[in-house]
PDB file of N, CA and C in Angstrom:
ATOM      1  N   UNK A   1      28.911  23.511  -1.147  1.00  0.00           N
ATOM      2  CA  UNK A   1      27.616  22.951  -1.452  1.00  0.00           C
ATOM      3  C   UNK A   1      27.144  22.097  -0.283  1.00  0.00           C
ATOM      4  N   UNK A   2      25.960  21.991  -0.130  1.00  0.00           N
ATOM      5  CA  UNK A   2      25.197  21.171   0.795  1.00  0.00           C
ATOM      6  C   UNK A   2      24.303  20.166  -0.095  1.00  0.00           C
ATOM      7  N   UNK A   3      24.101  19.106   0.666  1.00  0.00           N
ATOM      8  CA  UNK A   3      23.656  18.196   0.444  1.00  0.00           C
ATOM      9  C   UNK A   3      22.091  18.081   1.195  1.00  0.00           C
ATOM     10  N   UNK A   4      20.587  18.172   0.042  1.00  0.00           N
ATOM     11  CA  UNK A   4      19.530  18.622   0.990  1.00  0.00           C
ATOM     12  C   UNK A   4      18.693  17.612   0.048  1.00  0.00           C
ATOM     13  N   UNK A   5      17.611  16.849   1.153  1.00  0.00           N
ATOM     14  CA  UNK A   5      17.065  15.557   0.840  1.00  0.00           C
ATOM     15  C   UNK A   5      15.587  15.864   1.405  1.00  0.00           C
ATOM     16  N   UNK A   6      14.696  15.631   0.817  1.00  0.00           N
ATOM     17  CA  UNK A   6      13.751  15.373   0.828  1.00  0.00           C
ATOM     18  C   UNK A   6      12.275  14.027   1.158  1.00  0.00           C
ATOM     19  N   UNK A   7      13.554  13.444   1.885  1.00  0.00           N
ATOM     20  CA  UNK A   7      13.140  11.913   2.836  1.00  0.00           C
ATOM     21  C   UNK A   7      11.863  12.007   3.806  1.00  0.00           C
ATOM     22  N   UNK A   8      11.818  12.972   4.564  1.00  0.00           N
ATOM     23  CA  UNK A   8      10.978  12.909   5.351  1.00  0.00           C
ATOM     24  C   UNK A   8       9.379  13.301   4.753  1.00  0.00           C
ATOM     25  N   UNK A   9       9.779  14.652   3.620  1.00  0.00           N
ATOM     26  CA  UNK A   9       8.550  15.166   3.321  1.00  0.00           C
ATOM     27  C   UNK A   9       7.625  13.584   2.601  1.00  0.00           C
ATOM     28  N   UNK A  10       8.758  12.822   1.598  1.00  0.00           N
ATOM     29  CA  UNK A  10       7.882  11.895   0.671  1.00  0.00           C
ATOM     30  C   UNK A  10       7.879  10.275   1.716  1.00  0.00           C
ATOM     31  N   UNK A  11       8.273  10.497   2.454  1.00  0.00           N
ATOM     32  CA  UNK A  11       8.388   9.317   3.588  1.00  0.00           C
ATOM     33  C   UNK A  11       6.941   9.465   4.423  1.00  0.00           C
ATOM     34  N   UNK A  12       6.415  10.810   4.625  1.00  0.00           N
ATOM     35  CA  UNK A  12       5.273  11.213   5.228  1.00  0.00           C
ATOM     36  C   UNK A  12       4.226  10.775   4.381  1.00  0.00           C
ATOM     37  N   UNK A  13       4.435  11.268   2.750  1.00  0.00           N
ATOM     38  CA  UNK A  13       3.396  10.881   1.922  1.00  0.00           C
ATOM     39  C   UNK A  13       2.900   9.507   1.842  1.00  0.00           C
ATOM     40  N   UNK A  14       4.057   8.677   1.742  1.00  0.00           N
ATOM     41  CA  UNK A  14       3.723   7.392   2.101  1.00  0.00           C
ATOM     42  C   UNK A  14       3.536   6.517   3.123  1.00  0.00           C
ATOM     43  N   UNK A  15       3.186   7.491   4.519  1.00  0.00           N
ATOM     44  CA  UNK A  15       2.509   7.259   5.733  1.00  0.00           C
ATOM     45  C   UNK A  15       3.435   6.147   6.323  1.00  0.00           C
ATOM     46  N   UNK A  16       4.718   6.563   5.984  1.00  0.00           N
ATOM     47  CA  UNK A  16       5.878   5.676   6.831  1.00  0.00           C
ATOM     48  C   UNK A  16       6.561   6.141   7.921  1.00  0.00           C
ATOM     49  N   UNK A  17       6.550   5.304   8.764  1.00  0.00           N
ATOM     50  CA  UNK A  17       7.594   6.234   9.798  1.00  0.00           C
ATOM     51  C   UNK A  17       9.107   5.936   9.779  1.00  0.00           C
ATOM     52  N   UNK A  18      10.325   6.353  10.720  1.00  0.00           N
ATOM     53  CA  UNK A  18      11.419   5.943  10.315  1.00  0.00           C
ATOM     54  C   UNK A  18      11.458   4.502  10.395  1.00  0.00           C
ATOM     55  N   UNK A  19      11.095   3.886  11.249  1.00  0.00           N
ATOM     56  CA  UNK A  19      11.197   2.986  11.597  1.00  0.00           C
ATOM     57  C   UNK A  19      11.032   1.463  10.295  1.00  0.00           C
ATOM     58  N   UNK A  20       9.786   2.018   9.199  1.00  0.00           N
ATOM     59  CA  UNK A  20       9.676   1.571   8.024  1.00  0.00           C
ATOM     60  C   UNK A  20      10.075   1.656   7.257  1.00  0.00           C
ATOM     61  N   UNK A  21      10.634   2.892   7.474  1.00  0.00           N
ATOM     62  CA  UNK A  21      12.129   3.003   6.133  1.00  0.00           C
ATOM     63  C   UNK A  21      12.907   2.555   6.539  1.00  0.00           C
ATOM     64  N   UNK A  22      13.968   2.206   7.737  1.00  0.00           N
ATOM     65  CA  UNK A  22      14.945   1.852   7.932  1.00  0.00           C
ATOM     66  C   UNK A  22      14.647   0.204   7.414  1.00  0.00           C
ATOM     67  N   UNK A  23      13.551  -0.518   7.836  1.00  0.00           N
ATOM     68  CA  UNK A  23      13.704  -1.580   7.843  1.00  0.00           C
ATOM     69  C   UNK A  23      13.594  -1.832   6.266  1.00  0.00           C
ATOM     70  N   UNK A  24      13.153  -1.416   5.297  1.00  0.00           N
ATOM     71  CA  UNK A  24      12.801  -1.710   4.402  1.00  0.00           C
ATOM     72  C   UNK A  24      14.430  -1.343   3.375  1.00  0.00           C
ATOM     73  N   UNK A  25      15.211  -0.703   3.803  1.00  0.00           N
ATOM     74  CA  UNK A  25      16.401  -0.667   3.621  1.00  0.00           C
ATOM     75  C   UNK A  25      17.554  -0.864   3.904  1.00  0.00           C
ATOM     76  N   UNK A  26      17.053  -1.459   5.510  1.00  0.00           N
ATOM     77  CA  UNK A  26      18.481  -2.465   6.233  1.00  0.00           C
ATOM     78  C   UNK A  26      19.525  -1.825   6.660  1.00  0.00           C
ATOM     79  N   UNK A  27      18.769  -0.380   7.539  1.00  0.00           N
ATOM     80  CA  UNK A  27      19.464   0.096   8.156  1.00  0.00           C
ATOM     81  C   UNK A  27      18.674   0.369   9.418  1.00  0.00           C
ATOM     82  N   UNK A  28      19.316   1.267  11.000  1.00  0.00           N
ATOM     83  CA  UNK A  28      18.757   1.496  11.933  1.00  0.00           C
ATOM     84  C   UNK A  28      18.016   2.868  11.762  1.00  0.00           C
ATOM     85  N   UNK A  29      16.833   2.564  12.889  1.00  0.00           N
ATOM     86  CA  UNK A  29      15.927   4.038  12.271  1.00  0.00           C
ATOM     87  C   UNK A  29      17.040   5.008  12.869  1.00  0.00           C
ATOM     88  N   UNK A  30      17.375   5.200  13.551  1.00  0.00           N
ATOM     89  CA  UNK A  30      18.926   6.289  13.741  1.00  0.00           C
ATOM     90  C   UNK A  30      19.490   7.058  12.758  1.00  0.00           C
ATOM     91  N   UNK A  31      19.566   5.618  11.787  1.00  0.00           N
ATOM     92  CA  UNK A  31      20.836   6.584  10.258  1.00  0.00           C
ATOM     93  C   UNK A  31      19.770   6.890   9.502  1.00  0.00           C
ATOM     94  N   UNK A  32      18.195   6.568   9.013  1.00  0.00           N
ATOM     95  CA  UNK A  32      17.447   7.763   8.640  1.00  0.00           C
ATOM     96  C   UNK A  32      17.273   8.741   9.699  1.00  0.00           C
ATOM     97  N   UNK A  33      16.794   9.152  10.988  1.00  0.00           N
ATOM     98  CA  UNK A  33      17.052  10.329  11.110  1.00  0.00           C
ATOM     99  C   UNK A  33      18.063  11.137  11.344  1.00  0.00           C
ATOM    100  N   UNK A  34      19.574  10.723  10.995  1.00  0.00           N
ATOM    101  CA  UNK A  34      20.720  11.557  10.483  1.00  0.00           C
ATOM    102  C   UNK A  34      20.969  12.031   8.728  1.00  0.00           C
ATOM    103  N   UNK A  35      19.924  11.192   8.503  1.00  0.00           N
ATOM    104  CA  UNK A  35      20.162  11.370   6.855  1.00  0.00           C
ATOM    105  C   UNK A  35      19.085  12.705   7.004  1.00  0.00           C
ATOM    106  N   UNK A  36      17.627  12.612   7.248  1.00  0.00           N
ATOM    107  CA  UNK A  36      16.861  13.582   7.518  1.00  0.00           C
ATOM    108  C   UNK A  36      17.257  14.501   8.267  1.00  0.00           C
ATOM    109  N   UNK A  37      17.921  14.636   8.801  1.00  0.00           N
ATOM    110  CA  UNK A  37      18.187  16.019   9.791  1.00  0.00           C
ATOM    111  C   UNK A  37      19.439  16.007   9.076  1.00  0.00           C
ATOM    112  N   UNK A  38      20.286  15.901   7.818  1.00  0.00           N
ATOM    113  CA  UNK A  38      21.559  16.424   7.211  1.00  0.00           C
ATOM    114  C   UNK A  38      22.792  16.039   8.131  1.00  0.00           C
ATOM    115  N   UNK A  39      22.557  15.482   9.206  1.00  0.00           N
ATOM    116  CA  UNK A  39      23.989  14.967   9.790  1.00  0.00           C
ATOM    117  C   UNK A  39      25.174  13.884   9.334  1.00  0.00           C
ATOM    118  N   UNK A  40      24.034  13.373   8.292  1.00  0.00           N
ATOM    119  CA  UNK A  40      24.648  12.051   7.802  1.00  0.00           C
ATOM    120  C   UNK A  40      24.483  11.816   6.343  1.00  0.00           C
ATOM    121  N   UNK A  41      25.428  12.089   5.756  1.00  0.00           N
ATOM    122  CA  UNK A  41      25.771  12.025   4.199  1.00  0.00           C
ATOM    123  C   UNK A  41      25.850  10.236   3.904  1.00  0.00           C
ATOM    124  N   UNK A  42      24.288  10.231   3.177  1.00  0.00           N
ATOM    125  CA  UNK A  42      24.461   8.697   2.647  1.00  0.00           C
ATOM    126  C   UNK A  42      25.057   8.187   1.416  1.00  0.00           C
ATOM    127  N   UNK A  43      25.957   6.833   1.674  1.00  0.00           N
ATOM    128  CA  UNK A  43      26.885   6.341   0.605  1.00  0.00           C
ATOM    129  C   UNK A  43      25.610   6.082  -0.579  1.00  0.00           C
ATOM    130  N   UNK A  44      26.076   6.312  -1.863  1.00  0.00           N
ATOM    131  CA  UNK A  44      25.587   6.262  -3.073  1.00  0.00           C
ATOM    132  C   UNK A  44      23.988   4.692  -2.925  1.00  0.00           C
ATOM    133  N   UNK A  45      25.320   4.017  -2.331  1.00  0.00           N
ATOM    134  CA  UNK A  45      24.044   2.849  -2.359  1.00  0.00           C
ATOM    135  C   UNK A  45      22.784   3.256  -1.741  1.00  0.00           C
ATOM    136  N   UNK A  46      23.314   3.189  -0.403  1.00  0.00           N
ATOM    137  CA  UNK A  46      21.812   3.909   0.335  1.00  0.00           C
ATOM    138  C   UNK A  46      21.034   5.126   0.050  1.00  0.00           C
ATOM    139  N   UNK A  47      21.656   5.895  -0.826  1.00  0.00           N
ATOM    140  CA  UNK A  47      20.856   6.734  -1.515  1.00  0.00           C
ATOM    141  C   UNK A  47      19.946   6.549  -2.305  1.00  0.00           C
ATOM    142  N   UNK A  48      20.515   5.447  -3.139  1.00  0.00           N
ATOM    143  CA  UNK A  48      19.726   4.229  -4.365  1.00  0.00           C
ATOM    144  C   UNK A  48      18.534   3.694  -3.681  1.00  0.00           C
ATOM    145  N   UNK A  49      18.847   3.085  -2.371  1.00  0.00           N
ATOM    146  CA  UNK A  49      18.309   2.072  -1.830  1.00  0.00           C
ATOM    147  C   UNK A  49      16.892   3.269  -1.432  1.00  0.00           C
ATOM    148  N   UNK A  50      17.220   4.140  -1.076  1.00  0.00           N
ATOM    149  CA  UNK A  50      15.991   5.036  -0.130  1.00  0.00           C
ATOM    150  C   UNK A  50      15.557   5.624  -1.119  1.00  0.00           C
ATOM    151  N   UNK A  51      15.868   6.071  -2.379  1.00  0.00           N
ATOM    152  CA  UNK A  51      14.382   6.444  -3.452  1.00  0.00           C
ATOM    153  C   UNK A  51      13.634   5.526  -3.905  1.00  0.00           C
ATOM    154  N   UNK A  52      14.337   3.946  -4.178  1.00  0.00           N
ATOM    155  CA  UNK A  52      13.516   2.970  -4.561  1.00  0.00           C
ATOM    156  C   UNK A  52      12.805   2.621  -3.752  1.00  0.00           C
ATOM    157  N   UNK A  53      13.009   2.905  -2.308  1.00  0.00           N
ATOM    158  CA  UNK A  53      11.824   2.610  -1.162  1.00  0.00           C
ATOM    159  C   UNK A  53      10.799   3.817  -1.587  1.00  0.00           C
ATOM    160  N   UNK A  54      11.412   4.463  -1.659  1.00  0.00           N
ATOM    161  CA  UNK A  54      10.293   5.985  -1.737  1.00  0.00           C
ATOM    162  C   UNK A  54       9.373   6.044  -3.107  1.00  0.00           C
ATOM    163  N   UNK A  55       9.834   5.304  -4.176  1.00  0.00           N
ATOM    164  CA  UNK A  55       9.378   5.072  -5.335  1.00  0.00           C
ATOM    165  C   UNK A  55       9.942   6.278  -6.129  1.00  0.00           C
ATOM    166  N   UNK A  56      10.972   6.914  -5.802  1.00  0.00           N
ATOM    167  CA  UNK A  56      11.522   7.703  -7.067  1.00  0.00           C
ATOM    168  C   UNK A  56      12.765   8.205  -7.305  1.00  0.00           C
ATOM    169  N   UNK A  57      13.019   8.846  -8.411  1.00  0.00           N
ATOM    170  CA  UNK A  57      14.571   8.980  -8.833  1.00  0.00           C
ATOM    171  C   UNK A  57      15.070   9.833  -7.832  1.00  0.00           C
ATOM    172  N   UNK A  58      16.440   9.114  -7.541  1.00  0.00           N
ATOM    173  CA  UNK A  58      17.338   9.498  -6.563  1.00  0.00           C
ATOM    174  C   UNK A  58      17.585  11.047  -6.882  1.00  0.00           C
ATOM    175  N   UNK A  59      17.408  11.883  -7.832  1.00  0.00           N
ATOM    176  CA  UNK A  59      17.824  13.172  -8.022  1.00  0.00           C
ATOM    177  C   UNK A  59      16.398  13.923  -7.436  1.00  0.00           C
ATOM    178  N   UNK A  60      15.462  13.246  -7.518  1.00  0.00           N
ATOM    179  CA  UNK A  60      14.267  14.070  -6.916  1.00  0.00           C
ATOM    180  C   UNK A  60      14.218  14.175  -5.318  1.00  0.00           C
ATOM    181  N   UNK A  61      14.755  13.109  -4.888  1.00  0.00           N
ATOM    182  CA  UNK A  61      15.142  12.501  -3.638  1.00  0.00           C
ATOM    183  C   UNK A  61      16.040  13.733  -2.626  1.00  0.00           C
ATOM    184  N   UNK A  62      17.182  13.665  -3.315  1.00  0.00           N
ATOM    185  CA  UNK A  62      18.282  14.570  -3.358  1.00  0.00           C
ATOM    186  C   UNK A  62      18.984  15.657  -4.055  1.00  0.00           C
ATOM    187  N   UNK A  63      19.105  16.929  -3.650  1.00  0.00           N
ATOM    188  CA  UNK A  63      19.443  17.859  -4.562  1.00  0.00           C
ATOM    189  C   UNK A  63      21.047  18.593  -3.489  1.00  0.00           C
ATOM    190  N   UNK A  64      22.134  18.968  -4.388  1.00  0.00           N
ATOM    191  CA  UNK A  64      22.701  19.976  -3.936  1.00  0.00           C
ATOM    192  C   UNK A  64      22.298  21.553  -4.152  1.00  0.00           C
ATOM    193  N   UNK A  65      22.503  22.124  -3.108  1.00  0.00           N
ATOM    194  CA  UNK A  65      22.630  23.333  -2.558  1.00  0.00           C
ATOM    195  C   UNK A  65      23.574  23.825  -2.841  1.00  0.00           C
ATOM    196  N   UNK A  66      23.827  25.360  -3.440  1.00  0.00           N
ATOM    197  CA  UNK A  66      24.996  25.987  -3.559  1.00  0.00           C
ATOM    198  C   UNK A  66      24.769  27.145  -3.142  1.00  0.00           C
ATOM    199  N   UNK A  67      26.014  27.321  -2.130  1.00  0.00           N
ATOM    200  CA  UNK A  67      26.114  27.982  -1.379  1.00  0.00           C
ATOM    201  C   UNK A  67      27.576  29.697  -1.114  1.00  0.00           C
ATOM    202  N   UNK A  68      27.662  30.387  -0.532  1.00  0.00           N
ATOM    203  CA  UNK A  68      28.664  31.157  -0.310  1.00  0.00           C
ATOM    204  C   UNK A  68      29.608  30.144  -0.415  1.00  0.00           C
ATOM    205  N   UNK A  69      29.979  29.250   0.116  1.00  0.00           N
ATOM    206  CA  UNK A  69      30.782  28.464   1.096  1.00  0.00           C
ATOM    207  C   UNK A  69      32.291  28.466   0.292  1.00  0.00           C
ATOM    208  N   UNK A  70      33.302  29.112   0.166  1.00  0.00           N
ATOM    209  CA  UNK A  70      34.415  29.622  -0.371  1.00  0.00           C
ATOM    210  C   UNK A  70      35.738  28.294   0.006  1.00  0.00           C
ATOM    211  N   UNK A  71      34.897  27.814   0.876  1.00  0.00           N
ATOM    212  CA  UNK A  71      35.661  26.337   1.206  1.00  0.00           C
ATOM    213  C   UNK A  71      35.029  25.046   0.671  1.00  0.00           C
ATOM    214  N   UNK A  72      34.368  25.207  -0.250  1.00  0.00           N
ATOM    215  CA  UNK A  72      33.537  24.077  -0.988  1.00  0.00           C
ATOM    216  C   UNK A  72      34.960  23.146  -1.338  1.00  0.00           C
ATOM    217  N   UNK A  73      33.928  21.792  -0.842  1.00  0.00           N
ATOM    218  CA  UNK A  73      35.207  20.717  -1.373  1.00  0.00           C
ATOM    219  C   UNK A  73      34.586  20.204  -2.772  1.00  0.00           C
ATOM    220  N   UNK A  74      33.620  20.466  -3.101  1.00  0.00           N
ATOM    221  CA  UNK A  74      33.210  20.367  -4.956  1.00  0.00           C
ATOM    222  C   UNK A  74      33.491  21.467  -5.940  1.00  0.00           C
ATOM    223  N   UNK A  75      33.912  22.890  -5.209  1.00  0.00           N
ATOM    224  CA  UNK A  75      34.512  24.017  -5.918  1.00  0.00           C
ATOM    225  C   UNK A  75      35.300  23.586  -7.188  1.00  0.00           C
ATOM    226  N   UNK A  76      35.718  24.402  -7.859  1.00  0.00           N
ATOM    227  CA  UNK A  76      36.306  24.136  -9.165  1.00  0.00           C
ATOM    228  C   UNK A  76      37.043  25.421  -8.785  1.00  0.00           C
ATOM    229  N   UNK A  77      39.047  24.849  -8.741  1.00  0.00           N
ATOM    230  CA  UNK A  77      40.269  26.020  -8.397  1.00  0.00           C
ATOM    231  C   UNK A  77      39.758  27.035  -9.664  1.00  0.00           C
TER     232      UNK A  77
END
Protein backbone atom coordinates (compact mmCIF):
# COMPACT_ATOMS: atom_id res chain seq x y z
CA UNK A 1 0.00 0.00 0.00
CA UNK A 2 0.94 3.59 -0.56
CA UNK A 3 0.31 6.34 1.28
CA UNK A 4 -1.39 9.32 -1.10
CA UNK A 5 -2.31 12.88 0.32
CA UNK A 6 -3.98 15.43 -0.99
CA UNK A 7 -2.07 18.57 0.69
CA UNK A 8 -1.19 20.45 -2.08
CA UNK A 9 -4.48 20.24 -4.14
CA UNK A 10 -6.58 21.73 -0.74
CA UNK A 11 -3.46 23.85 0.36
CA UNK A 12 -3.94 25.61 -3.19
CA UNK A 13 -7.65 26.07 -2.42
CA UNK A 14 -6.81 27.91 0.45
CA UNK A 15 -4.32 30.12 -1.46
CA UNK A 16 -1.44 28.93 0.85
CA UNK A 17 1.86 28.35 -0.04
CA UNK A 18 4.29 25.86 1.67
CA UNK A 19 5.70 28.18 3.42
CA UNK A 20 2.11 28.91 5.33
CA UNK A 21 1.54 25.62 6.04
CA UNK A 22 4.67 24.82 7.47
CA UNK A 23 4.48 27.70 9.71
CA UNK A 24 1.12 27.27 10.81
CA UNK A 25 2.13 23.74 11.88
CA UNK A 26 5.67 24.14 13.18
CA UNK A 27 7.42 22.58 10.78
CA UNK A 28 10.05 23.57 7.82
CA UNK A 29 8.52 24.30 4.40
CA UNK A 30 10.96 21.28 3.32
CA UNK A 31 8.93 18.51 5.35
CA UNK A 32 5.66 19.78 3.56
CA UNK A 33 7.17 19.42 0.33
CA UNK A 34 8.32 15.78 1.23
CA UNK A 35 4.99 15.07 2.60
CA UNK A 36 3.54 16.45 -0.90
CA UNK A 37 5.78 14.83 -3.18
CA UNK A 38 5.24 11.22 -0.97
CA UNK A 39 8.88 11.15 0.22
CA UNK A 40 7.97 11.68 3.65
CA UNK A 41 5.49 9.64 5.63
CA UNK A 42 4.00 12.01 8.35
CA UNK A 43 3.85 10.89 12.13
CA UNK A 44 0.09 10.65 13.11
CA UNK A 45 0.42 14.01 14.87
CA UNK A 46 1.41 15.96 11.94
CA UNK A 47 -1.07 14.40 10.01
CA UNK A 48 -3.68 15.72 12.67
CA UNK A 49 -1.93 18.88 12.74
CA UNK A 50 -2.11 19.45 8.66
CA UNK A 51 -5.96 18.69 8.17
CA UNK A 52 -6.82 20.97 11.01
CA UNK A 53 -4.74 23.59 9.18
CA UNK A 54 -6.51 22.57 6.03
CA UNK A 55 -9.89 22.55 7.82
CA UNK A 56 -10.67 18.84 7.36
CA UNK A 57 -10.80 15.25 8.41
CA UNK A 58 -7.55 13.67 8.29
CA UNK A 59 -9.09 10.68 6.16
CA UNK A 60 -10.09 13.17 3.42
CA UNK A 61 -6.63 14.55 3.73
CA UNK A 62 -5.11 11.12 3.35
CA UNK A 63 -6.03 7.94 1.72
CA UNK A 64 -4.16 4.52 1.22
CA UNK A 65 -3.53 3.09 -2.06
CA UNK A 66 -3.57 -0.54 -2.73
CA UNK A 67 -1.45 -1.79 -4.72
CA UNK A 68 0.28 -5.15 -6.57
CA UNK A 69 2.95 -4.67 -4.05
CA UNK A 70 3.38 -8.53 -2.77
CA UNK A 71 5.84 -7.01 -0.23
CA UNK A 72 3.23 -4.87 1.53
CA UNK A 73 4.26 -4.29 5.11
CA UNK A 74 0.26 -3.83 5.96
CA UNK A 75 -0.44 -7.24 4.01
CA UNK A 76 -2.30 -9.74 6.02
CA UNK A 77 0.08 -13.50 5.95
Amino acid sequence: MKLINHIKQHRARLDLTQADLAKRVGVRRQTILAVEKGKYVPSALLAFQLAEALGMPVAELFELEKGEDHDDQFSSP
